[in-house]
Protein backbone atom coordinates (compact mmCIF):
# COMPACT_ATOMS: atom_id res chain seq x y z
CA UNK A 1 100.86 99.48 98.95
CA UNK A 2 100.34 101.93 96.01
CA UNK A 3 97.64 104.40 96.13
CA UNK A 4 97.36 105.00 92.65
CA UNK A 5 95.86 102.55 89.92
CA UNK A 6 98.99 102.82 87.90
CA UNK A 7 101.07 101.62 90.91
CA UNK A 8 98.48 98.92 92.05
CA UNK A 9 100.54 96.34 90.49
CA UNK A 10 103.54 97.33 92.91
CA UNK A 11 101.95 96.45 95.86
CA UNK A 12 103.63 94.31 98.59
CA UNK A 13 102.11 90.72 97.42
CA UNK A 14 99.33 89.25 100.07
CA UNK A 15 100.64 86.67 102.29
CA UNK A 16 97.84 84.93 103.91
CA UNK A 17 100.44 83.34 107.22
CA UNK A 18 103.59 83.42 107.36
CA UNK A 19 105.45 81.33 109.46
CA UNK A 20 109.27 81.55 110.12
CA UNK A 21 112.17 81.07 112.90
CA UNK A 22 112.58 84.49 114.25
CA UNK A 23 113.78 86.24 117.19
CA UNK A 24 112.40 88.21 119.32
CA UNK A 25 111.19 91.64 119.80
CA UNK A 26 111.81 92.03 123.32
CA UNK A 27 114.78 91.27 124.11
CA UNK A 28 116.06 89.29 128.11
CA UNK A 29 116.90 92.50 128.81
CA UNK A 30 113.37 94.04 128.44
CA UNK A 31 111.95 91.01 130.24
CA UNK A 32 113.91 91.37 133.40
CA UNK A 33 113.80 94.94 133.40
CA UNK A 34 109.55 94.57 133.24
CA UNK A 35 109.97 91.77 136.23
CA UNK A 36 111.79 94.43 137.98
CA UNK A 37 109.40 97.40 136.98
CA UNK A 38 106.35 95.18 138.05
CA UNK A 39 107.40 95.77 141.83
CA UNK A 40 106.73 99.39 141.59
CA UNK A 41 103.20 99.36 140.64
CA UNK A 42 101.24 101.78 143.28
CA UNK A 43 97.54 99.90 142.25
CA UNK A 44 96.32 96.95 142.40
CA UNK A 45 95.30 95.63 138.83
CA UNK A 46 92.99 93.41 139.81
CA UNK A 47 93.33 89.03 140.14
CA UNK A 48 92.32 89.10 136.18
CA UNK A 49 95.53 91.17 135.61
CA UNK A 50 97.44 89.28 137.83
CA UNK A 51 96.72 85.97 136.66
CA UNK A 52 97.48 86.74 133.39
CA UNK A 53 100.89 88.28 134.44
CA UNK A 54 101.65 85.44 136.44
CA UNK A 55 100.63 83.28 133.33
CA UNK A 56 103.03 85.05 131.09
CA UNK A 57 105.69 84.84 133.28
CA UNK A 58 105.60 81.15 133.43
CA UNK A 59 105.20 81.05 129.80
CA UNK A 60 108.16 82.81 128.95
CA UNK A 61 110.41 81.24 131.55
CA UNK A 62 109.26 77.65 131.33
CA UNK A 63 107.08 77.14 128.27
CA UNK A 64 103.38 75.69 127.43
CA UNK A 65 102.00 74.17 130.81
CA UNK A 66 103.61 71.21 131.79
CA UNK A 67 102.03 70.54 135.51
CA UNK A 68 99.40 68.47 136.87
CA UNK A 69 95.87 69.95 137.21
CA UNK A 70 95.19 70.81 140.65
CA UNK A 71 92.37 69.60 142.52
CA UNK A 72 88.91 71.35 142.36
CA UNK A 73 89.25 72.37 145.95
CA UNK A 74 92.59 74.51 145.45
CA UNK A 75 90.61 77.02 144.04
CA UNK A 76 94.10 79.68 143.68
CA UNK A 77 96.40 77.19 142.33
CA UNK A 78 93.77 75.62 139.57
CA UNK A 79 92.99 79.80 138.83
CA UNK A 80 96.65 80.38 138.01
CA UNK A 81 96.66 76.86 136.45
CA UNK A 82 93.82 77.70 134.02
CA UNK A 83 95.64 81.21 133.20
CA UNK A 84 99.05 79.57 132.23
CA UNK A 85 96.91 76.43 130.40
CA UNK A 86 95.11 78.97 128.63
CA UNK A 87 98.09 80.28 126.50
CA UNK A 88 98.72 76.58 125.33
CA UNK A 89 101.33 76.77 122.11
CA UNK A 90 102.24 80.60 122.74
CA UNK A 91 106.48 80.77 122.32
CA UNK A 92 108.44 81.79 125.18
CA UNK A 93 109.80 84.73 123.06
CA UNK A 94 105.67 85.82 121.85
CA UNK A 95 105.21 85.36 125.86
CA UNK A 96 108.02 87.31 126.80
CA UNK A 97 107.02 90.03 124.23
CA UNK A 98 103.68 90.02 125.60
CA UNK A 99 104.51 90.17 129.53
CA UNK A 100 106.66 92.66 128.71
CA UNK A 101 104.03 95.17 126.87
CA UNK A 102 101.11 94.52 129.80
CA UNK A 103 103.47 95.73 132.00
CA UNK A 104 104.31 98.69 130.05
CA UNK A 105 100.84 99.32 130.13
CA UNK A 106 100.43 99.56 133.57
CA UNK A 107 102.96 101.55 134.30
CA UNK A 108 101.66 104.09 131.48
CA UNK A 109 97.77 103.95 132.98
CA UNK A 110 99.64 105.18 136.56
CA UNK A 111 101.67 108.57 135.41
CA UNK A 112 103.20 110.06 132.58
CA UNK A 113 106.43 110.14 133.71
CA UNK A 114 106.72 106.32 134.24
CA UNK A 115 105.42 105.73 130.56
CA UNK A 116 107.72 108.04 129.27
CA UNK A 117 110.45 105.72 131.01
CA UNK A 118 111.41 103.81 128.19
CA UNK A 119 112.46 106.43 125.83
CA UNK A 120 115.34 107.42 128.53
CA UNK A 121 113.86 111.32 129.11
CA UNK A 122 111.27 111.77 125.71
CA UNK A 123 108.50 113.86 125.95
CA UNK A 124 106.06 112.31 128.95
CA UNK A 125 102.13 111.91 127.11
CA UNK A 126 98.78 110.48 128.98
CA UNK A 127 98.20 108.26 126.55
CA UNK A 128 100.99 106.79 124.42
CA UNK A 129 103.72 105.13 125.09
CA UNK A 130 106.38 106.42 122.62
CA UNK A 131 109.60 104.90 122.11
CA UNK A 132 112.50 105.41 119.78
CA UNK A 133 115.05 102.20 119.96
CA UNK A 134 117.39 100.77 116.92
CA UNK A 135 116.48 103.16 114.68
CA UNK A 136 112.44 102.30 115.24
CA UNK A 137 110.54 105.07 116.45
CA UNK A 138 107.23 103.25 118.04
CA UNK A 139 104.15 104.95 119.02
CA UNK A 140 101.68 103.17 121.06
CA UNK A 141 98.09 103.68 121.69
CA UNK A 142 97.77 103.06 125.35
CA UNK A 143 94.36 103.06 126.64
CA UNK A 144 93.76 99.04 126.50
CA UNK A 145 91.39 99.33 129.62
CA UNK A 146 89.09 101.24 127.01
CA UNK A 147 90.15 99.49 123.29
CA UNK A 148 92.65 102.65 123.03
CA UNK A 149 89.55 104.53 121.76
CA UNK A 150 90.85 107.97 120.63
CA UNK A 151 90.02 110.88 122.93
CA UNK A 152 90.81 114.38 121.84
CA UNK A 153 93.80 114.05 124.01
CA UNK A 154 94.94 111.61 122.18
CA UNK A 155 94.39 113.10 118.94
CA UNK A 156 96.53 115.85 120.15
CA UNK A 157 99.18 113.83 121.76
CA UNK A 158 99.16 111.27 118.37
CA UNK A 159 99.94 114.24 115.82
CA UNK A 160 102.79 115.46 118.36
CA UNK A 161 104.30 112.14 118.77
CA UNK A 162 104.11 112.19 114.34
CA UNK A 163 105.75 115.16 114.35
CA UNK A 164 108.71 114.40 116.99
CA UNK A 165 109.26 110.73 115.09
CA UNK A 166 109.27 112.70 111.32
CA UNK A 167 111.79 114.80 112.86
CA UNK A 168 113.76 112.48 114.89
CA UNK A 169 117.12 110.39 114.15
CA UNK A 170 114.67 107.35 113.69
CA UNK A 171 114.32 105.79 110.20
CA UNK A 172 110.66 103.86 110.50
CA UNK A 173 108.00 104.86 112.45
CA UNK A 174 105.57 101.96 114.17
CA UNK A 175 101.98 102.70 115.23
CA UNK A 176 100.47 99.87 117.27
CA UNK A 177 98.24 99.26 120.37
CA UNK A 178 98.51 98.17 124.24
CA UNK A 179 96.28 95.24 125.21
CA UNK A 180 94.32 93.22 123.08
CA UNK A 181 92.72 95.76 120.71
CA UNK A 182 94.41 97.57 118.16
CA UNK A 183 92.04 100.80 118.18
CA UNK A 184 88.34 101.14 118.57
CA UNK A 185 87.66 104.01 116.96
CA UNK A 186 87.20 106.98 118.63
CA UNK A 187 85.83 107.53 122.16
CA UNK A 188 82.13 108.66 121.60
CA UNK A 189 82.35 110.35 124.84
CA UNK A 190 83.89 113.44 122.77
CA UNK A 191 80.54 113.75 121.51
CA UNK A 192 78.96 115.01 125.09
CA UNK A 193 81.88 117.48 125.57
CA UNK A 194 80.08 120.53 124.41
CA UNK A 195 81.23 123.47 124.07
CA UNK A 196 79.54 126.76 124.97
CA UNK A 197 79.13 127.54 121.29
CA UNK A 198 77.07 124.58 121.28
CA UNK A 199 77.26 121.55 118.87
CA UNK A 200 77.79 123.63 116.12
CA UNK A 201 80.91 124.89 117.52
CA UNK A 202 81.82 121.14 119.18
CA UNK A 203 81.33 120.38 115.02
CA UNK A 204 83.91 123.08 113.86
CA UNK A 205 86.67 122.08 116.14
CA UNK A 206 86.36 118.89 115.57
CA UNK A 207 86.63 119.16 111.82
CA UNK A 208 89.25 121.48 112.57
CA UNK A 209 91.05 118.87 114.63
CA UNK A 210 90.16 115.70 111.89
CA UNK A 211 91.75 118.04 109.28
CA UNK A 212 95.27 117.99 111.17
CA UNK A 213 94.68 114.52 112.28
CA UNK A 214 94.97 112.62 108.73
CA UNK A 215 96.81 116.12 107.22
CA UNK A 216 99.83 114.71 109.40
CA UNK A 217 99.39 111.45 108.29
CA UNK A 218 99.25 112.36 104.33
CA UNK A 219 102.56 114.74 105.53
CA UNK A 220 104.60 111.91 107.28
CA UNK A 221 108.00 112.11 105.51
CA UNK A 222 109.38 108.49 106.94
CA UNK A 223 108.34 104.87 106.30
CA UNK A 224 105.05 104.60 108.29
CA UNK A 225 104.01 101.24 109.50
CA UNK A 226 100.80 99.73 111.31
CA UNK A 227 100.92 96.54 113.56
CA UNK A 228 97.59 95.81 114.02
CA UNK A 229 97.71 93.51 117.15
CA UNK A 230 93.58 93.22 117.61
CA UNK A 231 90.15 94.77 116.35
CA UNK A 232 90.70 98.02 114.20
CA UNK A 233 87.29 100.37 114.37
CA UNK A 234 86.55 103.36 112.92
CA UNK A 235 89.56 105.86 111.90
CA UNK A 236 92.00 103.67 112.68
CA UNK A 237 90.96 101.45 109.51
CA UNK A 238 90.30 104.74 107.46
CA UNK A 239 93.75 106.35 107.77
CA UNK A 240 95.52 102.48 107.04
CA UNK A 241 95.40 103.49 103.28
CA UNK A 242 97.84 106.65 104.27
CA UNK A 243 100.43 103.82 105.97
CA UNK A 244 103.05 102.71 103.84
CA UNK A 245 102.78 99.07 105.01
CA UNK A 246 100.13 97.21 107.15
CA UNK A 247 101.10 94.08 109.20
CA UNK A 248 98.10 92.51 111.30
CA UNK A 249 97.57 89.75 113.66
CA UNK A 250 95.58 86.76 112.37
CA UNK A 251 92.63 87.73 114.89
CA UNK A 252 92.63 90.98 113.94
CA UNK A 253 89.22 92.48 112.44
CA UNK A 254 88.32 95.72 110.49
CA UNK A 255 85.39 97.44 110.78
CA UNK A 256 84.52 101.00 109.71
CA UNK A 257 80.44 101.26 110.89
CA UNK A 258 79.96 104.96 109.68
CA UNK A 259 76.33 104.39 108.44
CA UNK A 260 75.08 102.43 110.89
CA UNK A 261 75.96 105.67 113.85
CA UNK A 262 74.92 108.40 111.42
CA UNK A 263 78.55 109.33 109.90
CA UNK A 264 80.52 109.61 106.93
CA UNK A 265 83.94 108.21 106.06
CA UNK A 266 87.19 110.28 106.81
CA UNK A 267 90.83 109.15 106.77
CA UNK A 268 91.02 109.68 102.53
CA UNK A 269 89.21 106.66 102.75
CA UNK A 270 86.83 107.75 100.42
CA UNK A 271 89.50 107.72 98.06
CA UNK A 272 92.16 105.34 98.97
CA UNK A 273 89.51 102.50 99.63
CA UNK A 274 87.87 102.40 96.07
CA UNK A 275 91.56 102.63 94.71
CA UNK A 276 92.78 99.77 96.74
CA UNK A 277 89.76 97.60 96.77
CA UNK A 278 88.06 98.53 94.15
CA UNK A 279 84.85 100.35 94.14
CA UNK A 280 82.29 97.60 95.02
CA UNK A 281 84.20 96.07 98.05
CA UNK A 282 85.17 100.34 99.14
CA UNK A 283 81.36 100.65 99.10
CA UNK A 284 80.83 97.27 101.29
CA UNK A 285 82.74 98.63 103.50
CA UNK A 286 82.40 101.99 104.15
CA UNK A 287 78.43 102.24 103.17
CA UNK A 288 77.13 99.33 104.70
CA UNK A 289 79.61 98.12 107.59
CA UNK A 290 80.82 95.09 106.37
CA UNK A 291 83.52 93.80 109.00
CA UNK A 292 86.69 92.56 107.50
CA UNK A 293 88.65 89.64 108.80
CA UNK A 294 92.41 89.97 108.60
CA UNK A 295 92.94 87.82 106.15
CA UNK A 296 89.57 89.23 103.86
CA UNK A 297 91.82 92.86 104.66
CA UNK A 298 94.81 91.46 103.00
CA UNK A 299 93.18 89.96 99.79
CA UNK A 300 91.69 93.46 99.37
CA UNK A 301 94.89 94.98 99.40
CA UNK A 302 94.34 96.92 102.77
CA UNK A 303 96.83 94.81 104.69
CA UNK A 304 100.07 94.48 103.58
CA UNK A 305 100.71 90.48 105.51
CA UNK A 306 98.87 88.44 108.05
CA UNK A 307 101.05 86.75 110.79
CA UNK A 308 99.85 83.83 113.11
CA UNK A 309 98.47 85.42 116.35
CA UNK A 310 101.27 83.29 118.22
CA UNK A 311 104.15 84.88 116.66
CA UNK A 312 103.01 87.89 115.37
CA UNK A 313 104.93 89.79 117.67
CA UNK A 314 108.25 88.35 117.04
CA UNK A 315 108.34 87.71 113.06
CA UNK A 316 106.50 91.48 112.99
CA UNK A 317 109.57 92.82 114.83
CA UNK A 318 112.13 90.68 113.25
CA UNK A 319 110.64 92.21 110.02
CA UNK A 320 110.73 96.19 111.44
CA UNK A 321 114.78 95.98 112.90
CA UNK A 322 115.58 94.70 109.26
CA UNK A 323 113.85 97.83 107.68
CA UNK A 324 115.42 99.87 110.60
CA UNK A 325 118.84 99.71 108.91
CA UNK A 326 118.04 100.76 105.58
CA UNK A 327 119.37 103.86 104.49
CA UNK A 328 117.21 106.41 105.57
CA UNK A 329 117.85 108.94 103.09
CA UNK A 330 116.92 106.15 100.50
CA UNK A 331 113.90 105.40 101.99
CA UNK A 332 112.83 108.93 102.71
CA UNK A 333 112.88 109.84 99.32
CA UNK A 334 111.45 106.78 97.78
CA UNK A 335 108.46 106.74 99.73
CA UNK A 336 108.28 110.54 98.69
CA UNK A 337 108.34 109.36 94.49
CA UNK A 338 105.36 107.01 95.63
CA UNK A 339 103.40 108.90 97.53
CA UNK A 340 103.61 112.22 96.81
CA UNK A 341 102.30 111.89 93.03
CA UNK A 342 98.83 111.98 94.83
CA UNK A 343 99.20 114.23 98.19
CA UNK A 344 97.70 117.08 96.28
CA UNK A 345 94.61 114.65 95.95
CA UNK A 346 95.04 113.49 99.25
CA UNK A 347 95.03 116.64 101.16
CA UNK A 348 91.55 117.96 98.91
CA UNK A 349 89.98 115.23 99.95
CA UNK A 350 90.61 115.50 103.92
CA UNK A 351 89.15 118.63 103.47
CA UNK A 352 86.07 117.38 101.65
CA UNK A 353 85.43 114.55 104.22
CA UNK A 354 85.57 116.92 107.06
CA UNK A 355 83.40 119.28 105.96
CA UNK A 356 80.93 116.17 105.28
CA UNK A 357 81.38 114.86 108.69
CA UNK A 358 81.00 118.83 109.81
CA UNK A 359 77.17 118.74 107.80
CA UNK A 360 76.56 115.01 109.67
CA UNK A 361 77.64 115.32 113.38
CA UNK A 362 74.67 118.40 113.85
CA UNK A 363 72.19 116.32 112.20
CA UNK A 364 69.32 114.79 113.93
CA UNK A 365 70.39 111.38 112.05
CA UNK A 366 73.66 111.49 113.52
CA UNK A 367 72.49 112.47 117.17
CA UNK A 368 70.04 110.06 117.17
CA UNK A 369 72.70 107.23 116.70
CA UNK A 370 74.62 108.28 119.12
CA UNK A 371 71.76 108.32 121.67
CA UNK A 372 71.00 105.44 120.97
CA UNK A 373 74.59 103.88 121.22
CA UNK A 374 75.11 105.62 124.64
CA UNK A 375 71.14 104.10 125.65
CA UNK A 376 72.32 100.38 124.84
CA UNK A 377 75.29 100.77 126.92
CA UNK A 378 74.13 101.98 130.45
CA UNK A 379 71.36 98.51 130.13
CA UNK A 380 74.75 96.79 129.76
């Protein structure tokens, strides 16, 4: 996806679904090592969590539901009956994948140093899972028990984990989510954090903090992809136009509701969205909210292809171990000819937006939405 107008008519072409024989991203292996790693698990998740682990389990090993219904009376049996039923046409490979990640994400919401497992002695973080396997260096926002909404943690721990996987042996990087949603945005809890400066100050470091947030996006020297498994909010749509290619889920959504909680764009968005989209559709979405589908995303140009939601996993994958053995060099310096005509641009306006977003987050406008956001959720 070119940012430019005089590369528009390179862009990876918009397939709507794409449907192929492909293997799988998580390999036997991975399965019976998660089977194995589910035994360890100090809490309880809960008979929602267990269901559906028991669900893809059966899935994986044995297929769609194939058993009789049991009788209204057997209330366990006709619970895990329901979960299993519930997955009807899911592959055994897209089930595997998926017991496999809610697992993963378990183990990550109970300790660092069991997330950190995977990546055989990486740097342990709170809230990623970070892997780097056959030449893919995947960083994953795990907070799925809260739509991975970015915390200021995260932020932190996100431009880290960029900076390891620009540095690292890898040759594409993967950004993707635990759970069902992709991102939603960031956690509007940071906004009752305040400092002893005050708001003003909570406003300065958090421009300060959005400035190195998309800088090391614009920066990234590798191949940077998104696989957008669920609902995108907020700055995780915004920064998609600094990602080199965009895969998404069929269900996926993208929604970017600045106006409507007092804000202003960030992410480059300001500029990468009218020169993708054009102005008119930019403006739909970024002034008044308008919630993209993923297949509305991919006609626009933000989304690179859209992939059936039951084998998004595996074609997605199949896809990301071909790029993985590229040459590296090649594709190092190639994405530098295309992208760094306009980092110049790029990096100006980052600094533009944020000190925008510095003006709105102290206004009464902006405080008043987020009241009001926080006043509709406790009558939840």
């Amino acid at each position: 996806r070119a940012m430019s107008k005089e590369l528009f008519t390179f862009r990876i072409p918009c397939v709507h679904l794409h449907t192929t024989g492909a293997s799988m991203g998580a390999t036997l292996e991975d399965f019976n090592r998660a089977k194995d790693q589910l035994g360890t698990l100090k809490k309880d998740p809960g008979n929602e969590v267990k269901l559906k682990i028991y669900a893809l389990f059966k899935q994986a090993t044995q297929g769609p539901c194939n058993t009789s219904k049991p009788g209204m009376l057997d209330f366990v049996n006709k619970a895990k009956w329901d979960a299993w039923k519930s997955l009807g046409s899911v592959s055994q490979d897209e089930a595997r994948q998926q017991y496999v990640d809610l697992i993963s994400s378990l183990l990550a919401a109970e300790g660092p140093a069991v997330a950190a497992s995977p990546t055989g002695g990486a740097k342990a973080y709170e809230t990623l899972i970070v892997t780097t396997e056959d030449g893919i260096a995947t960083i994953r926002l795990n907070r799925p028990q809260k739509k991975n909404a970015i915390t200021l943690e995260m932020y932190n721990e996100l431009m880290d984990a960029l900076d390891v996987a620009g540095k690292d042996d890898s040759v594409i990087t993967v950004i993707t989510g635990s759970g069902n949603y992709y991102c939603s945005g960031n956690d509007l809890n940071n906004f009752t954090k305040i400092p002893e400066g005050g708001v003003d100050k909570m406003a300065k470091d958090a421009g300060d903090l959005l400035l190195r947030y998309v800088k090391a996006y614009i920066d990234f020297p590798k191949p940077l992809i998104a696989v957008v498994n669920g609902p995108a909010v907020g700055i995780s749509v915004t920064v998609l136009g600094l990602f080199d290619v965009v895969y998404a889920t069929e269900s996926a959504t993208f929604h970017t509701p600045f106006s409507q909680l007092g804000q202003s764009p960030e992410g480059c968005s300001s500029y990468t969205f009218p020169t993708i989209m054009g102005p008119a559709k930019a403006a739909e979405v970024l002034l008044f909210n308008k919630k993209l589908t993923a297949t509305q995303a991919c006609e626009l140009g933000l989304v690179t292809e859209v992939f059936p939601d039951s084998s998004f996993q595996s074609e997605v994958w199949t896809r990301l171990k071909a790029y993985a053995k590229l040459p590296p060099k090649s594709l190092a310096l190639s994405k530098q000819l295309i992208r760094g005509v306009e980092k110049d641009q790029l990096h100006a306006v980052n600094v533009t937006e944020v000190e925008r977003l510095k003006e709105r987050w102290v206004s009464d406008e902006c405080m008043q939405a987020i009241m009001s956001f926080f006043q509709g959720k406790s009558k939840l």
